[in-house]
Protein backbone atom coordinates (compact mmCIF):
# COMPACT_ATOMS: atom_id res chain seq x y z
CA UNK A 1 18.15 77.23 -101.85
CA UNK A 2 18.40 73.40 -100.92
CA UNK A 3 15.57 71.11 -100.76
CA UNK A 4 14.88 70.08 -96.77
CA UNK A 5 13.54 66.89 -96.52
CA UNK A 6 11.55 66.58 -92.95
CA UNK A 7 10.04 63.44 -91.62
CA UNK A 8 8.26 63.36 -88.51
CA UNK A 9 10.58 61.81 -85.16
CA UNK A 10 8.48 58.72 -85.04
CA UNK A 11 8.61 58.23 -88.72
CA UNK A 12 12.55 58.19 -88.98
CA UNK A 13 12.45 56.30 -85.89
CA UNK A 14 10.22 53.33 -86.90
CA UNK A 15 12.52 53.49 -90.36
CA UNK A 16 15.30 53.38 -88.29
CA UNK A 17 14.05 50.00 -86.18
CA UNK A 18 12.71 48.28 -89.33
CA UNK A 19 16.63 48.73 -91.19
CA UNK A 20 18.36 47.54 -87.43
CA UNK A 21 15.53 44.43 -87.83
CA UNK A 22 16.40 43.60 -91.24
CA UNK A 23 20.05 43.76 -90.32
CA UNK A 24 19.65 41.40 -87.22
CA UNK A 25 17.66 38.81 -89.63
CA UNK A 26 19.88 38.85 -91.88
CA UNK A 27 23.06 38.96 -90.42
CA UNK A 28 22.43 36.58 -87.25
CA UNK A 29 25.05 33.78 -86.55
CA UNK A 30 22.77 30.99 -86.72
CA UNK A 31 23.32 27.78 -87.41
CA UNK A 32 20.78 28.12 -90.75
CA UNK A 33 23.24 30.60 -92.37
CA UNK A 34 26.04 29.04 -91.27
CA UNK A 35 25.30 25.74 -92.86
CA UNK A 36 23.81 27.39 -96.00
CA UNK A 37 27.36 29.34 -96.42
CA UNK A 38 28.68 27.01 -95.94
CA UNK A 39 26.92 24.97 -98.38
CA UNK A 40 27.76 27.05 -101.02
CA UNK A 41 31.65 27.31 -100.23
CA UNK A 42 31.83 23.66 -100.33
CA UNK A 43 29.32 23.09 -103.86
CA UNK A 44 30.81 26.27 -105.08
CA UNK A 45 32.33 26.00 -109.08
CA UNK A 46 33.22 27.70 -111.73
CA UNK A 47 30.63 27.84 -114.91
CA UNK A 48 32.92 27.58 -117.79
CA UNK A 49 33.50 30.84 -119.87
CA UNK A 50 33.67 32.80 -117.10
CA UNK A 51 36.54 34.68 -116.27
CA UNK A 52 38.95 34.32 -113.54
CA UNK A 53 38.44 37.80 -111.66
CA UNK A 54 34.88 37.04 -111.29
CA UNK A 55 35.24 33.35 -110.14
CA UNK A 56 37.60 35.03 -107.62
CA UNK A 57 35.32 37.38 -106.10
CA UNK A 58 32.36 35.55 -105.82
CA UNK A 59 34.89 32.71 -103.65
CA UNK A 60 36.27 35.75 -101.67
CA UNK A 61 32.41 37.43 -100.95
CA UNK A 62 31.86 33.74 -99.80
CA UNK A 63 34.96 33.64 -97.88
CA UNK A 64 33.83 37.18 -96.38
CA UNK A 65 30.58 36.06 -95.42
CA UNK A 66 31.58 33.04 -93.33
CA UNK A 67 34.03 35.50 -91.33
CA UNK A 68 31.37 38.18 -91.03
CA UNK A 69 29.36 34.82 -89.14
CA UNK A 70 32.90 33.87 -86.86
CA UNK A 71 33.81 30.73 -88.91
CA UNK A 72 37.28 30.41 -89.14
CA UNK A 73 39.10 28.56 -92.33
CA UNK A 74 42.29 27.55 -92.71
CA UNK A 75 44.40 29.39 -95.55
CA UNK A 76 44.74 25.72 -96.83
CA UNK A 77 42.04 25.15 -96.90
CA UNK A 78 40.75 27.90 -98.59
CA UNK A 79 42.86 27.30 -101.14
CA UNK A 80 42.43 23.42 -101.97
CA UNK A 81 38.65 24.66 -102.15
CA UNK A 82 39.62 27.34 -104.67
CA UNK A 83 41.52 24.61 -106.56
CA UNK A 84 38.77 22.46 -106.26
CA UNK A 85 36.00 24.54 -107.41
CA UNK A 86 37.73 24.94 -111.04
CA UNK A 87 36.39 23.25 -113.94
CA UNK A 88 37.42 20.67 -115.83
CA UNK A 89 39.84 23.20 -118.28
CA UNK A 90 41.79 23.44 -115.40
CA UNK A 91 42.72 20.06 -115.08
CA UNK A 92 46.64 20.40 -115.78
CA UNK A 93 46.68 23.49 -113.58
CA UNK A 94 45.24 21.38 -110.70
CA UNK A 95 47.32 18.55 -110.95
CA UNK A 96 50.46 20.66 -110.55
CA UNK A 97 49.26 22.53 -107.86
CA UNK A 98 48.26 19.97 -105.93
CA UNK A 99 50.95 17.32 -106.93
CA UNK A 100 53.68 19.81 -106.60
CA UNK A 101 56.49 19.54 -103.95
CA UNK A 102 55.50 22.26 -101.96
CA UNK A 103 54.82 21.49 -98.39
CA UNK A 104 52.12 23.91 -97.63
CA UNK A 105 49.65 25.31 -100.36
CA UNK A 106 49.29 28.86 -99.30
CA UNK A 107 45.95 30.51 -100.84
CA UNK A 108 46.81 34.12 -102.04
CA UNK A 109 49.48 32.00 -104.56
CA UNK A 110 46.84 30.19 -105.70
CA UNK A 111 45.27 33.35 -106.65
CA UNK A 112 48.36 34.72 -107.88
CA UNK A 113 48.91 31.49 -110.04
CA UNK A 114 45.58 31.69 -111.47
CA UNK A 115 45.56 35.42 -112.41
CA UNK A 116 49.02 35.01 -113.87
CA UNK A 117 48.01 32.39 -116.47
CA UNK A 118 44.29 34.21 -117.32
CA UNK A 119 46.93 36.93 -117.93
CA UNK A 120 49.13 34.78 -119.80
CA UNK A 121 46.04 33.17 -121.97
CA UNK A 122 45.09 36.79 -122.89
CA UNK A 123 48.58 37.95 -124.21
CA UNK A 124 49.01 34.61 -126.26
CA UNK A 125 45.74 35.32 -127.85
CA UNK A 126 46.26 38.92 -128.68
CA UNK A 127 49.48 37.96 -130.15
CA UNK A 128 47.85 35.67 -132.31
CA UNK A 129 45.46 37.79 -133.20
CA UNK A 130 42.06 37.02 -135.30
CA UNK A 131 44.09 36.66 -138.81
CA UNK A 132 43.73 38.82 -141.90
CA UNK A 133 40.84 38.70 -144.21
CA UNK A 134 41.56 39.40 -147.91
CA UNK A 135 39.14 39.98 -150.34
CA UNK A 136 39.69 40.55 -153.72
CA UNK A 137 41.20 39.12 -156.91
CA UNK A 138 42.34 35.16 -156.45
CA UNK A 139 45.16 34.06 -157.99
CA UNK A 140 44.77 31.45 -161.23
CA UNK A 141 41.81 32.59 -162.03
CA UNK A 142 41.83 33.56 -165.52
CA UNK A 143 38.99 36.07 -166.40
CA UNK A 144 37.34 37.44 -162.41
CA UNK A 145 34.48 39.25 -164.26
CA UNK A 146 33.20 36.40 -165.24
CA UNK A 147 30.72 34.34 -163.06
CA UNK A 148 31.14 31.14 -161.69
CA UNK A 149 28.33 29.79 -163.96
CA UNK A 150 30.21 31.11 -167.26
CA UNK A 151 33.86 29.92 -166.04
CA UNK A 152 32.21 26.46 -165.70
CA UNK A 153 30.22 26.36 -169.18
CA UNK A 154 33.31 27.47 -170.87
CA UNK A 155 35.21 24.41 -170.12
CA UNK A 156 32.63 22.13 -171.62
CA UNK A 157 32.97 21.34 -175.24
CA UNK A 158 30.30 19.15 -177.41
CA UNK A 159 31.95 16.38 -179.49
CA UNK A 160 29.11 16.20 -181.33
CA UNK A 161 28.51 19.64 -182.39
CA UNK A 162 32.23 20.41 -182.13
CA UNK A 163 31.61 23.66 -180.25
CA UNK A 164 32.53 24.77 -176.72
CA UNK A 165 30.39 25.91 -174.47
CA UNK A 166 27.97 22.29 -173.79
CA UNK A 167 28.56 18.72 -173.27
CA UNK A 168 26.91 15.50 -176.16
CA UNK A 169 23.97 14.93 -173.23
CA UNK A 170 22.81 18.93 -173.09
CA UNK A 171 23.66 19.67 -177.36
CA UNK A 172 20.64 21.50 -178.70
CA UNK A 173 21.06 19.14 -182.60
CA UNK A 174 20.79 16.75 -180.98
CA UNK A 175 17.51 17.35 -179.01
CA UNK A 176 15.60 18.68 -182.62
């Protein structure tokens, strides 16, 4: 037995008219959204830490948006903005993009570039690895139960005394 869920006609209509509303308002091709998408495209950047595949899909939902509202970019430009909107880590990867001797920069090898060396970065680190902790018995060390404390008394010796163990300054004859 399934549940039935039954509004009234004028209910599900006036739901209906209030989601088409919201979708009108928010979706209109006005000049407002346009510039404000606009606005972000062109101030768009890249906090650092964060990883490529996320920097590229919050540019492409951008990118999506201003078609969604007609405007029309060229795949040049596009990329040069992508390029553009990288920080500062990215400066070498910029400068041969952009100073290359390619006559056209086309965007989806931009996105290719950058997604090969995030790729790249991640391999060369888990090659690398975090390194090896050891813990355990260090070599020289002569005695290991001992503590630090007793290792360091027993290289002081008391010329005074002529015993090991204390230095002239801290000999107890002397002090009485």
């Amino acid at each position: 037995m399934g549940i039935q869920l039954c509004l009234a006609v004028h209910v599900l209509r006036e739901a209906l008219d209030k989601a088409h509303a919201l979708e009108v308002l928010y979706m209109m091709k006005t000049l407002t959204n346009k510039i404000h998408l606009k606005e972000r495209l062109y101030t768009f950047s890249m906090p650092l830490g964060t990883p490529i595949q996320n920097h590229l899909h919050d540019f492409n939902s951008i990118l999506i948006d201003l078609e969604s509202m007609g405007v029309k970019l060229e795949d040049e430009d596009k990329a040069i903005l992508l390029v553009v909107s990288l920080p500062s880590s990215y400066k070498h990867f910029k400068e041969i993009l952009l100073y290359s001797n390619n006559e056209t920069l086309s965007f989806e090898d931009v996105k290719a570039r950058l997604l090969s060396k995030e790729n790249f970065h991640l391999e060369v680190r888990a090659e690398k690895g975090d390194g090896l902790l050891v813990r355990g018995e260090s070599f020289g060390k002569k005695n290991p139960t001992k503590s630090r404390f007793e290792r360091h008394k027993s290289n002081k010796f008391c010329r005074y005394y002529r015993k090991s163990g204390h230095v002239i300054f801290e000999c107890f004859e002397l002090k009485r």
